[in-house]
Protein backbone atom coordinates (compact mmCIF):
# COMPACT_ATOMS: atom_id res chain seq x y z
CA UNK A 1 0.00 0.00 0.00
CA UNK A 2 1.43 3.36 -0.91
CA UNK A 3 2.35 5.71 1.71
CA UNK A 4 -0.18 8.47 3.05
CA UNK A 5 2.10 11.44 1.86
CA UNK A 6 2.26 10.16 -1.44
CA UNK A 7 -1.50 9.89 -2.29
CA UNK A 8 -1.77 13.46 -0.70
CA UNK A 9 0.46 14.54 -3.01
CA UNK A 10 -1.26 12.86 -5.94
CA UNK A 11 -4.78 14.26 -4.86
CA UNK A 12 -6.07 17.33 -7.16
CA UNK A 13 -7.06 20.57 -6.11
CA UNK A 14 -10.96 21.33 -7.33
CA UNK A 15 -9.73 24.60 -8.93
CA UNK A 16 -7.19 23.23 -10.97
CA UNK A 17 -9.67 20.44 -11.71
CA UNK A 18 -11.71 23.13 -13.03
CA UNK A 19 -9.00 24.69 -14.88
CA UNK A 20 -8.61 22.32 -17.50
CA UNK A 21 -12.30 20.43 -17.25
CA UNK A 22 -13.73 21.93 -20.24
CA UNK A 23 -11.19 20.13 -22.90
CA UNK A 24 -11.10 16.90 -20.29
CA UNK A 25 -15.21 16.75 -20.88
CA UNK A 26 -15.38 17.27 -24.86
CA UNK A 27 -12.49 14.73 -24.99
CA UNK A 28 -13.73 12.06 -22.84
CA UNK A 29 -17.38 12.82 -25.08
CA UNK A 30 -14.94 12.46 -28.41
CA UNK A 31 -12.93 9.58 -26.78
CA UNK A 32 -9.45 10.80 -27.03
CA UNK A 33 -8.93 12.01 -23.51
CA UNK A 34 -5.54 11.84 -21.92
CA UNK A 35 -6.21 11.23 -18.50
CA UNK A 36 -9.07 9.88 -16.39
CA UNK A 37 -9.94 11.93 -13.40
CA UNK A 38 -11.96 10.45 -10.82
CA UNK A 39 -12.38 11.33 -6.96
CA UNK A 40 -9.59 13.96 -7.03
CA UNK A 41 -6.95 11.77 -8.79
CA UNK A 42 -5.35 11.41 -12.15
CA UNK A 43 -5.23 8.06 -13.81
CA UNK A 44 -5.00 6.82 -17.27
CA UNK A 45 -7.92 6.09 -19.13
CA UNK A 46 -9.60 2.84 -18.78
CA UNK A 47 -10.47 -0.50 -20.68
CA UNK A 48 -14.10 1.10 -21.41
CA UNK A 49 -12.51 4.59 -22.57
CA UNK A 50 -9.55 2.39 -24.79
CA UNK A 51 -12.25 0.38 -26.95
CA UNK A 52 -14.44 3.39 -26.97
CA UNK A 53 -11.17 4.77 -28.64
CA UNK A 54 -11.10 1.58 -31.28
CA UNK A 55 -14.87 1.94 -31.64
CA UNK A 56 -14.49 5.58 -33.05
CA UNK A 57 -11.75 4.70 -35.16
CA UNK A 58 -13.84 1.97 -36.95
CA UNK A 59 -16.61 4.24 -37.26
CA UNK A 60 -14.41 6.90 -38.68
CA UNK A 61 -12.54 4.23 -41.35
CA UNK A 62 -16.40 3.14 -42.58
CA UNK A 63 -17.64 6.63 -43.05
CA UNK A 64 -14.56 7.40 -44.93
CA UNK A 65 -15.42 4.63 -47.35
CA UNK A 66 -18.25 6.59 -48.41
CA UNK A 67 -16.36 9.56 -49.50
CA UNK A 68 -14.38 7.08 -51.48
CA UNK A 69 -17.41 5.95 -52.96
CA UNK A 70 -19.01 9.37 -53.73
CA UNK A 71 -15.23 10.39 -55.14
CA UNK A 72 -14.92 7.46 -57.08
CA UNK A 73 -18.53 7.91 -59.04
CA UNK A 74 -17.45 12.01 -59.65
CA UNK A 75 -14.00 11.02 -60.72
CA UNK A 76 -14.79 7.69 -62.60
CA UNK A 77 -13.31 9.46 -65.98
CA UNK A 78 -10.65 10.84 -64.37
CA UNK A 79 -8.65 8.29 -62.16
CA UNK A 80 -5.49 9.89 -61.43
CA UNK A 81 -7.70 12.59 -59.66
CA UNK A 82 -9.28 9.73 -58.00
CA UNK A 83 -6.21 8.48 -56.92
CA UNK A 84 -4.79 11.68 -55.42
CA UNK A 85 -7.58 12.55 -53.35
CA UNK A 86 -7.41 8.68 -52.02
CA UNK A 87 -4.33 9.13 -50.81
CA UNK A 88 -4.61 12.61 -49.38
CA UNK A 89 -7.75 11.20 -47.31
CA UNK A 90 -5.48 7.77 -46.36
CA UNK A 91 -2.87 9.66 -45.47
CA UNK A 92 -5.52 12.16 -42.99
CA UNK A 93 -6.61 8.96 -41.45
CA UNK A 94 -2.97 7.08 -40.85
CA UNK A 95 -2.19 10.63 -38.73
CA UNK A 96 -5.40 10.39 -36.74
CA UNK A 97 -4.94 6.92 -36.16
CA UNK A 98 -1.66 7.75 -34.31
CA UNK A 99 -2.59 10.43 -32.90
CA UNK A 100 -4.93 8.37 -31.33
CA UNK A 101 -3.01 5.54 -30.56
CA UNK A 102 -0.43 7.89 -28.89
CA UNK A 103 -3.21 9.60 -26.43
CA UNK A 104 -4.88 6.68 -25.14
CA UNK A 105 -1.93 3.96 -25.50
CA UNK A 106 1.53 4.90 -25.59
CA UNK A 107 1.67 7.96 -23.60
CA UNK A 108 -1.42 7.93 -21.27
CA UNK A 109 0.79 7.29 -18.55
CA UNK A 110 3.38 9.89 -19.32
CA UNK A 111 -0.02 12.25 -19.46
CA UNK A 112 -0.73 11.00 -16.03
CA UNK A 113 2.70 12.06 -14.81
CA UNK A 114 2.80 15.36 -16.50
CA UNK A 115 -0.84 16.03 -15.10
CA UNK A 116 -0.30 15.94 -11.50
CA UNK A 117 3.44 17.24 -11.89
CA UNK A 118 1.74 20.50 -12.65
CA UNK A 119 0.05 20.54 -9.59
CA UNK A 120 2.43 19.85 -7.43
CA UNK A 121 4.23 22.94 -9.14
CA UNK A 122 1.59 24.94 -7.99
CA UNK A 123 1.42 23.47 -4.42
CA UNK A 124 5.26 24.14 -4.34
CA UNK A 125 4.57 28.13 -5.51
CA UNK A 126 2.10 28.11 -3.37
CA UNK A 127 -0.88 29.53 -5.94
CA UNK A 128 -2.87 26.51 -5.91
CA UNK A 129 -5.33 28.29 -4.96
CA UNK A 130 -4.95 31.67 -6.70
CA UNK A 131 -8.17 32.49 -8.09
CA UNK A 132 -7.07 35.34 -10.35
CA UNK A 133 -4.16 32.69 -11.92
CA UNK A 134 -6.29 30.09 -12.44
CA UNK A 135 -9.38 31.67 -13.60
CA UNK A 136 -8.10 33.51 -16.72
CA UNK A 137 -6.32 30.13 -18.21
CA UNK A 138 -10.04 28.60 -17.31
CA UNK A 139 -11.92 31.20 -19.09
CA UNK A 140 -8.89 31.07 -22.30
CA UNK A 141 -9.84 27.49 -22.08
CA UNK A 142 -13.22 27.60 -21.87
CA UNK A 143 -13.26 30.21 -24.73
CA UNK A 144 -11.29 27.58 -26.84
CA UNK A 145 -13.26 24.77 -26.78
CA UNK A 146 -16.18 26.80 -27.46
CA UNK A 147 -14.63 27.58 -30.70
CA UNK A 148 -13.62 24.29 -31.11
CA UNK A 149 -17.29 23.10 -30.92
CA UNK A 150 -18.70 26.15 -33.09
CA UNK A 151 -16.25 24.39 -35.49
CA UNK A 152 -17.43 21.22 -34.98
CA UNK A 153 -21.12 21.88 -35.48
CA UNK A 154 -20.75 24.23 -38.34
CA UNK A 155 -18.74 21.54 -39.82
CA UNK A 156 -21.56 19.10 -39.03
CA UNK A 157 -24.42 21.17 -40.32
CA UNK A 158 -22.52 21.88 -43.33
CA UNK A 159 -22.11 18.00 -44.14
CA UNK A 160 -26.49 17.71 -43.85
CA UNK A 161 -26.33 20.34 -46.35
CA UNK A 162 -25.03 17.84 -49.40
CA UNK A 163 -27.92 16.09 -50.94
CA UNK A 164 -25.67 13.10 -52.01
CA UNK A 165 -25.53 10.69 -48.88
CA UNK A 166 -22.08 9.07 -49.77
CA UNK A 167 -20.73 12.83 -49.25
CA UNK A 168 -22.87 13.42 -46.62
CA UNK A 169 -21.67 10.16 -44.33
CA UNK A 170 -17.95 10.80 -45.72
CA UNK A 171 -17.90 14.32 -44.59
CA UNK A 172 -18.77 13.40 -40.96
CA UNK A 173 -15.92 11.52 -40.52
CA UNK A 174 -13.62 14.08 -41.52
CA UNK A 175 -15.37 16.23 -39.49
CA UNK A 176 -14.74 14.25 -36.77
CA UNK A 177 -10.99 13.98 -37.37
CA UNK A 178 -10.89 17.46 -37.70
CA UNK A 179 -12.05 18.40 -34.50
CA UNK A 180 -9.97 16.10 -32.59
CA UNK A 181 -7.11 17.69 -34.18
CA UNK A 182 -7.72 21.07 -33.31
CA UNK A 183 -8.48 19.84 -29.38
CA UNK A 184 -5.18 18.42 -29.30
CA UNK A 185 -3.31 21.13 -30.66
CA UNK A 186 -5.35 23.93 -29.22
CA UNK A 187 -4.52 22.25 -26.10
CA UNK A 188 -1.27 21.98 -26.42
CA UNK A 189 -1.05 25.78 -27.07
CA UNK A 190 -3.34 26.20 -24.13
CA UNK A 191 -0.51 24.28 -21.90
CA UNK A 192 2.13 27.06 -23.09
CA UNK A 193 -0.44 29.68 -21.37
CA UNK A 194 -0.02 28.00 -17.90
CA UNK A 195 3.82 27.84 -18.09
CA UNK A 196 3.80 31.73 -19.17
CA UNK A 197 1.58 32.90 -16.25
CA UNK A 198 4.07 30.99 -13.96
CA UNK A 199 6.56 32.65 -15.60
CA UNK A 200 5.22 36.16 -15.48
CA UNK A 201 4.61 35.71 -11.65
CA UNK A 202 8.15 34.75 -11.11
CA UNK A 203 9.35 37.73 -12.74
CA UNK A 204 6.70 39.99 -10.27
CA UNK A 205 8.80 38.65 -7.48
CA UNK A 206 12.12 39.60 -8.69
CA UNK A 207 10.55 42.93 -9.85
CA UNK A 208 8.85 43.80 -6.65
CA UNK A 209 12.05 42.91 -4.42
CA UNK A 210 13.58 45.63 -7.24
CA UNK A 211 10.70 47.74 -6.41
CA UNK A 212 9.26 48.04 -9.89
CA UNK A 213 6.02 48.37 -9.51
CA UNK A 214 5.73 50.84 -6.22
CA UNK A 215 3.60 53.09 -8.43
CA UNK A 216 0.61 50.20 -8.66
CA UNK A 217 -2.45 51.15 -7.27
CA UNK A 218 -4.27 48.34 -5.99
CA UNK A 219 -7.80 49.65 -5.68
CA UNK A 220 -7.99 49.14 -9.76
CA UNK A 221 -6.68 45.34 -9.83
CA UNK A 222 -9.68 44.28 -8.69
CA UNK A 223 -11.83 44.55 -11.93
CA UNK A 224 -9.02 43.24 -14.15
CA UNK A 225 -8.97 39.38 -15.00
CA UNK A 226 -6.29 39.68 -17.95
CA UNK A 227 -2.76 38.45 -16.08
CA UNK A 228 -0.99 41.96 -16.85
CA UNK A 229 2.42 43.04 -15.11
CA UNK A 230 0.33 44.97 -12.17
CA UNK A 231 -2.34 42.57 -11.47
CA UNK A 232 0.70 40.10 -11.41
CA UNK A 233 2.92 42.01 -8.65
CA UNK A 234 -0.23 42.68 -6.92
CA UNK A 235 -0.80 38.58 -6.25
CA UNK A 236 2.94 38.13 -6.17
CA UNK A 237 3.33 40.57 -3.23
CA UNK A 238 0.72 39.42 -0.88
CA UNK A 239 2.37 36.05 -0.37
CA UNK A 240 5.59 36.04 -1.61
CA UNK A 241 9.24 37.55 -1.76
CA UNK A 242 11.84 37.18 -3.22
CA UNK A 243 14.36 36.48 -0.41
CA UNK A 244 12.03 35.02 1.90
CA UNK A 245 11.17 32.15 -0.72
CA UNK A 246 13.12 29.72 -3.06
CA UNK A 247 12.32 31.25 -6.14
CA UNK A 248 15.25 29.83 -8.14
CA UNK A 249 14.32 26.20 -6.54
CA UNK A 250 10.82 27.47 -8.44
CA UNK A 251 12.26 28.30 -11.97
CA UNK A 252 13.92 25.18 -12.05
CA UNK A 253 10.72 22.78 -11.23
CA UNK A 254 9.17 24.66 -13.62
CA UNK A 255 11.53 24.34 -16.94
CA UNK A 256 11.55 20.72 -15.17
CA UNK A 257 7.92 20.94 -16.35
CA UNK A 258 8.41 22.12 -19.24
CA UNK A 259 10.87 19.79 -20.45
CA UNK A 260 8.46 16.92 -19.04
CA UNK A 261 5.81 18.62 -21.28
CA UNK A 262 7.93 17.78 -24.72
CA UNK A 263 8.68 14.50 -23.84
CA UNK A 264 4.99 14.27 -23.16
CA UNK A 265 4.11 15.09 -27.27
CA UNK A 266 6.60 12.63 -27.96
CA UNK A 267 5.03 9.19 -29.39
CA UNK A 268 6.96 5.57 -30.84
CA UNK A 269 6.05 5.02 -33.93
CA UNK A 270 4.98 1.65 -35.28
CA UNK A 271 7.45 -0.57 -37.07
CA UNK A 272 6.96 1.45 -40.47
CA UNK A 273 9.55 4.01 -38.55
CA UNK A 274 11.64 1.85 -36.29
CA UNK A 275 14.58 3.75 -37.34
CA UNK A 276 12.96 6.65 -36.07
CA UNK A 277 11.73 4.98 -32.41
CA UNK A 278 10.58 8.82 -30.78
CA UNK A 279 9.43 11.98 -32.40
CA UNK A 280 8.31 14.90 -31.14
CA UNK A 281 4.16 15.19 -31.59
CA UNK A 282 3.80 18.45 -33.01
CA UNK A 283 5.68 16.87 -35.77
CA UNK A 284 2.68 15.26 -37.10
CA UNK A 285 0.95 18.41 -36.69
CA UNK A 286 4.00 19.92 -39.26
CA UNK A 287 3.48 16.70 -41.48
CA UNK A 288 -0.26 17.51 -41.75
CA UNK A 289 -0.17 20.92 -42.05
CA UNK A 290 2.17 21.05 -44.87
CA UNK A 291 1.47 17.10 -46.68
CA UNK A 292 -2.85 18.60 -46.75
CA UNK A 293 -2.16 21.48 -47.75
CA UNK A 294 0.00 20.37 -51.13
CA UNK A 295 -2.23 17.67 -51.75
CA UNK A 296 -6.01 19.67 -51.51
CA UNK A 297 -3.65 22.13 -53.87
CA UNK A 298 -2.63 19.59 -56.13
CA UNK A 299 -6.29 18.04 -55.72
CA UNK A 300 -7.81 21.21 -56.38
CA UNK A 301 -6.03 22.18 -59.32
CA UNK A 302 -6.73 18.98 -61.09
CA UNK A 303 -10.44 19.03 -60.49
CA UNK A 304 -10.98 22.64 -60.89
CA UNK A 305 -9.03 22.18 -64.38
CA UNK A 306 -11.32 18.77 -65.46
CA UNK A 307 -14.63 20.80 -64.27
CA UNK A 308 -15.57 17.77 -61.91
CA UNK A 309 -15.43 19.66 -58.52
CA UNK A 310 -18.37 21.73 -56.78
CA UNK A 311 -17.59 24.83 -54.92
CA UNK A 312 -19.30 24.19 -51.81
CA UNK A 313 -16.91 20.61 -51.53
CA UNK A 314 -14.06 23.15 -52.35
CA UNK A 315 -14.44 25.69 -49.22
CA UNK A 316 -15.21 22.50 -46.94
CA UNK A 317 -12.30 21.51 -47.93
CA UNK A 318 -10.17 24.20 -47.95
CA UNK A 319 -11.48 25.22 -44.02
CA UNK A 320 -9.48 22.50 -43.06
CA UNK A 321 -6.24 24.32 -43.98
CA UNK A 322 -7.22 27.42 -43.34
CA UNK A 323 -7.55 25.96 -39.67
CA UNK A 324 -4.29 24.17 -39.14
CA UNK A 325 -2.95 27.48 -40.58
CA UNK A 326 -5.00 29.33 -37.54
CA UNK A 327 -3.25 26.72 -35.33
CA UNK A 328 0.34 27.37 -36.11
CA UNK A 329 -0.10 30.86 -35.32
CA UNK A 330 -1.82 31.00 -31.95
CA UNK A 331 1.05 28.02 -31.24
CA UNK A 332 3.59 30.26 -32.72
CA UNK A 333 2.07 33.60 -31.04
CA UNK A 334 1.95 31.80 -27.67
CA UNK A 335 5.22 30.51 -27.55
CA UNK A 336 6.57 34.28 -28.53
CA UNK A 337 5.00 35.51 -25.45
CA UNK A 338 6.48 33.23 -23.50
CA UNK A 339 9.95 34.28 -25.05
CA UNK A 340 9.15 37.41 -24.09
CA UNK A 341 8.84 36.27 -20.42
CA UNK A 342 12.04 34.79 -20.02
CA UNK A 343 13.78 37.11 -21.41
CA UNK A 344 12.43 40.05 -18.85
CA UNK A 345 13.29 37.06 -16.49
CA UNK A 346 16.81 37.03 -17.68
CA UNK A 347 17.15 40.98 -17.77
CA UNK A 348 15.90 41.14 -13.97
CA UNK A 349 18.06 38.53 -12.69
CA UNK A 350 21.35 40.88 -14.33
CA UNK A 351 19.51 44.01 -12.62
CA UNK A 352 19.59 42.14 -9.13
CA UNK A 353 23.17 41.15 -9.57
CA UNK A 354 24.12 44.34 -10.55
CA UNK A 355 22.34 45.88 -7.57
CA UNK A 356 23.70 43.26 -4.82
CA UNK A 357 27.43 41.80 -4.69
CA UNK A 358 26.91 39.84 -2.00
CA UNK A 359 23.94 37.65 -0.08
CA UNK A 360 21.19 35.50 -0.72
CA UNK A 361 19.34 37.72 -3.50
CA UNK A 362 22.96 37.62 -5.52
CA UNK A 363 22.59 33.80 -5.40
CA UNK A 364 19.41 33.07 -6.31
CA UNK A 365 19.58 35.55 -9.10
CA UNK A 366 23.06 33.73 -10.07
CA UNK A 367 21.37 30.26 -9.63
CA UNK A 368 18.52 31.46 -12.08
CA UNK A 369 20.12 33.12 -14.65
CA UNK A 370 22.33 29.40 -14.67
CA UNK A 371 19.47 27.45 -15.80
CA UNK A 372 18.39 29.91 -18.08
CA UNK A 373 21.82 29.55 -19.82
CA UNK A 374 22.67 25.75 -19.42
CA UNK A 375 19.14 24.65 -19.99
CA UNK A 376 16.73 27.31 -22.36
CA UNK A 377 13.13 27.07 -21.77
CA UNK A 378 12.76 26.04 -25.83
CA UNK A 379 9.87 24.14 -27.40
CA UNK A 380 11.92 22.29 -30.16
CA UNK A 381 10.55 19.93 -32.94
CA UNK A 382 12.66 16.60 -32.96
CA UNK A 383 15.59 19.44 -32.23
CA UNK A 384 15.18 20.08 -36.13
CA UNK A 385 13.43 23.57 -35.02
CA UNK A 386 11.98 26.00 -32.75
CA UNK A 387 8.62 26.94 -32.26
CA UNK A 388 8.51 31.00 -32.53
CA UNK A 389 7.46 33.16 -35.43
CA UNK A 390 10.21 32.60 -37.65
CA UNK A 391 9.07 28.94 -38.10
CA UNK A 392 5.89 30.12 -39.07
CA UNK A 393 7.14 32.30 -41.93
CA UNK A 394 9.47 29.43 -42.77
CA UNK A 395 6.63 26.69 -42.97
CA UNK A 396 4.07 29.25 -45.32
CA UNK A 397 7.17 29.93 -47.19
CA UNK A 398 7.33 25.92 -47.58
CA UNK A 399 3.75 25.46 -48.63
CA UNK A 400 3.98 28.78 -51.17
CA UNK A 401 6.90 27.79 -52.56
CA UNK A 402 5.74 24.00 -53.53
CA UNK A 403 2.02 25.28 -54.13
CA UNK A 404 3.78 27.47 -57.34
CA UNK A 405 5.71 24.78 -58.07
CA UNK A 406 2.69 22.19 -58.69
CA UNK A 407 0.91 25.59 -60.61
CA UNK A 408 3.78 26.01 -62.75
CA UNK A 409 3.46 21.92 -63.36
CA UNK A 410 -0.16 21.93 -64.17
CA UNK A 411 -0.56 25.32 -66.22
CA UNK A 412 2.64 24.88 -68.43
């Protein structure tokens, strides 16, 4: 039996519950949840949720056939179109298919981990129960899987709207697929919120012991919910300080976090990749984004050129894109921000050694600005890049540079 103070430490606070129910509920309802919470604790999801998993995947693969079927009858004179748009859907499935495999499978238990290591991060910084911290990632992630679910149900009423019923059946399945991407990812960038409001405090404790922010008045922080500098060294100075506390012991649990949340979007491939045995999970998001987007080109081109291709299937099709696209750039704005952060983190911790030669402040700000140099808070893909704004520019510079490329193919 395990000891007392370990299940204590395991046991969930009801606010950070809260935090993150409203992607935990749509998940569990779409059956790609990572975790199972149940009586305060964290597990990984059961038997029942695992062939509810399989279930959905069969469901998806026979609605799928219909669009194959509806494609094939539209295309019949044309097979090379046919072919193209085959493999474009195949290779939509094969992603969600790991992506699936990965949540509920591989790495459930990783999730588990990386769950409750977050609150124990916030037990440790003592704002566990920090209603102003809490409640704005709640409402940003509230906000987001309303969106997600205005998404999915446009997407759904759009698919009623096709009179053909192989088109119709198809289209819910990638509807489906759809929307569990954008949960995963829009969680992910969701995650990068809570490690920049951490952040952000940290830095309102090094910037109150500098006496920053003496000019705040408090009688307007009240009314404000976004986490700005003020409202921060507001919270951070009614229960912490900077010498008083360990706040380097804090930086360094939380770029422990961090570092636990890449390994956590990192998945084993099956044996068509054993040379490759771990990549990082956002790659498949890279893989999709760019492989759908040159295929619906090529796709499009073809059956725009061949007149066999309505314009309502080509904007239902082309939302998809425009999504992932929509993706990339919150990820890519997020991560920015949080950039941002640690560089004001960096700046302060060279103010406070330049104000203090000696003493504890000198050596916690020396101890910080150490594991901001030996070990950089950066989200890397597979170490091939860095999430930040100049992969964005690089990655539509990929797609626009291949998307002329198949033009200049197909016009010439």
């Amino acid at each position: 039996m395990l000891p007392t103070e370990y299940l204590s430490e395991d046991i969930l606070e009801e606010i950070y519950i809260k935090t993150f129910a409203p992607f935990h509920y749509v998940q569990f309802i779409f059956g790609t949840s990572r975790v199972d919470i149940r009586h305060n604790f964290a597990t990984v999801p059961s038997v029942l949720q695992r062939i509810s998993s399989i279930v959905w995947a069969i469901v998806v693969f026979v609605l799928l056939q219909f669009f194959r079927i509806h494609h094939l009858a539209i295309f019949n004179e044309f097979y090379g179109i046919y072919v193209l748009y085959t493999v474009t859907v195949t290779f939509y499935y094969i992603l969600f298919i790991i992506n699936l495999i990965h949540v509920r499978f591989i790495n459930s238990k990783a999730s588990q981990i990386f769950f409750v290591r977050l609150q124990k991060l916030d037990r440790f910084m003592n704002i566990h129960k920090n209603k102003k911290i809490n409640s704005f990632l709640y409402e940003s992630n509230v906000l987001t899987v309303m969106f997600t679910c205005i998404v999915f149900i446009a997407m759904l009423c759009s698919s009623t709207y096709y009179k053909k019923d192989s088109f119709e059946y198809g289209h819910l399945g990638l509807t489906y697929m759809t929307s569990i991407f954008l949960l995963e990812w829009l969680y992910c960038a969701n995650i990068l919120i809570y490690f920049f409001l951490r952040v952000r405090f940290i830095n309102s404790i090094m910037a109150n012991y500098l006496k920053l922010n003496e000019n705040t008045k408090t009688t307007m922080l009240k009314a404000i919910h976004f986490p700005t500098k003020d409202l921060m060294a507001h919270l951070a100075s009614l229960t912490h300080e900077f010498e008083a506390d360990t706040v380097d012991v804090y930086v360094k649990m939380l770029f422990d976090a961090f570092t636990l949340f890449q390994e956590n979007y990192k998945f084993q491939v099956s044996y068509i990749l054993l040379n490759i045995l771990l990549n990082l999970r956002i790659l498949i998001f890279f893989c999709q984004f760019i492989g759908m987007s040159l295929f619906y080109f090529q796709f499009t081109i073809l059956a725009l050129q061949n007149n066999t291709l309505a314009w309502d299937e080509l904007i239902s099709q082309s939302t998809i894109i425009v999504l992932e696209l929509n993706v990339l750039i919150i990820m890519c704005f997020r991560y920015e921000i949080l950039n941002t952060e640690l560089k004001e983190m960096k700046r302060l911790c060279v103010k406070i050694l330049s104000n203090n030669l000696e003493g504890l402040a000198r050596k916690k700000a020396k101890h910080i600005l150490k594991i901001l140099e030996e070990s950089p808070l950066v989200f890397s893909v597979y170490d091939m890049w860095h999430m930040n704004a100049g992969t964005l520019i690089n990655m539509i510079n990929i797609v626009t540079s291949m998307a002329v490329a198949i033009l200049q193919f197909a016009l010439l």
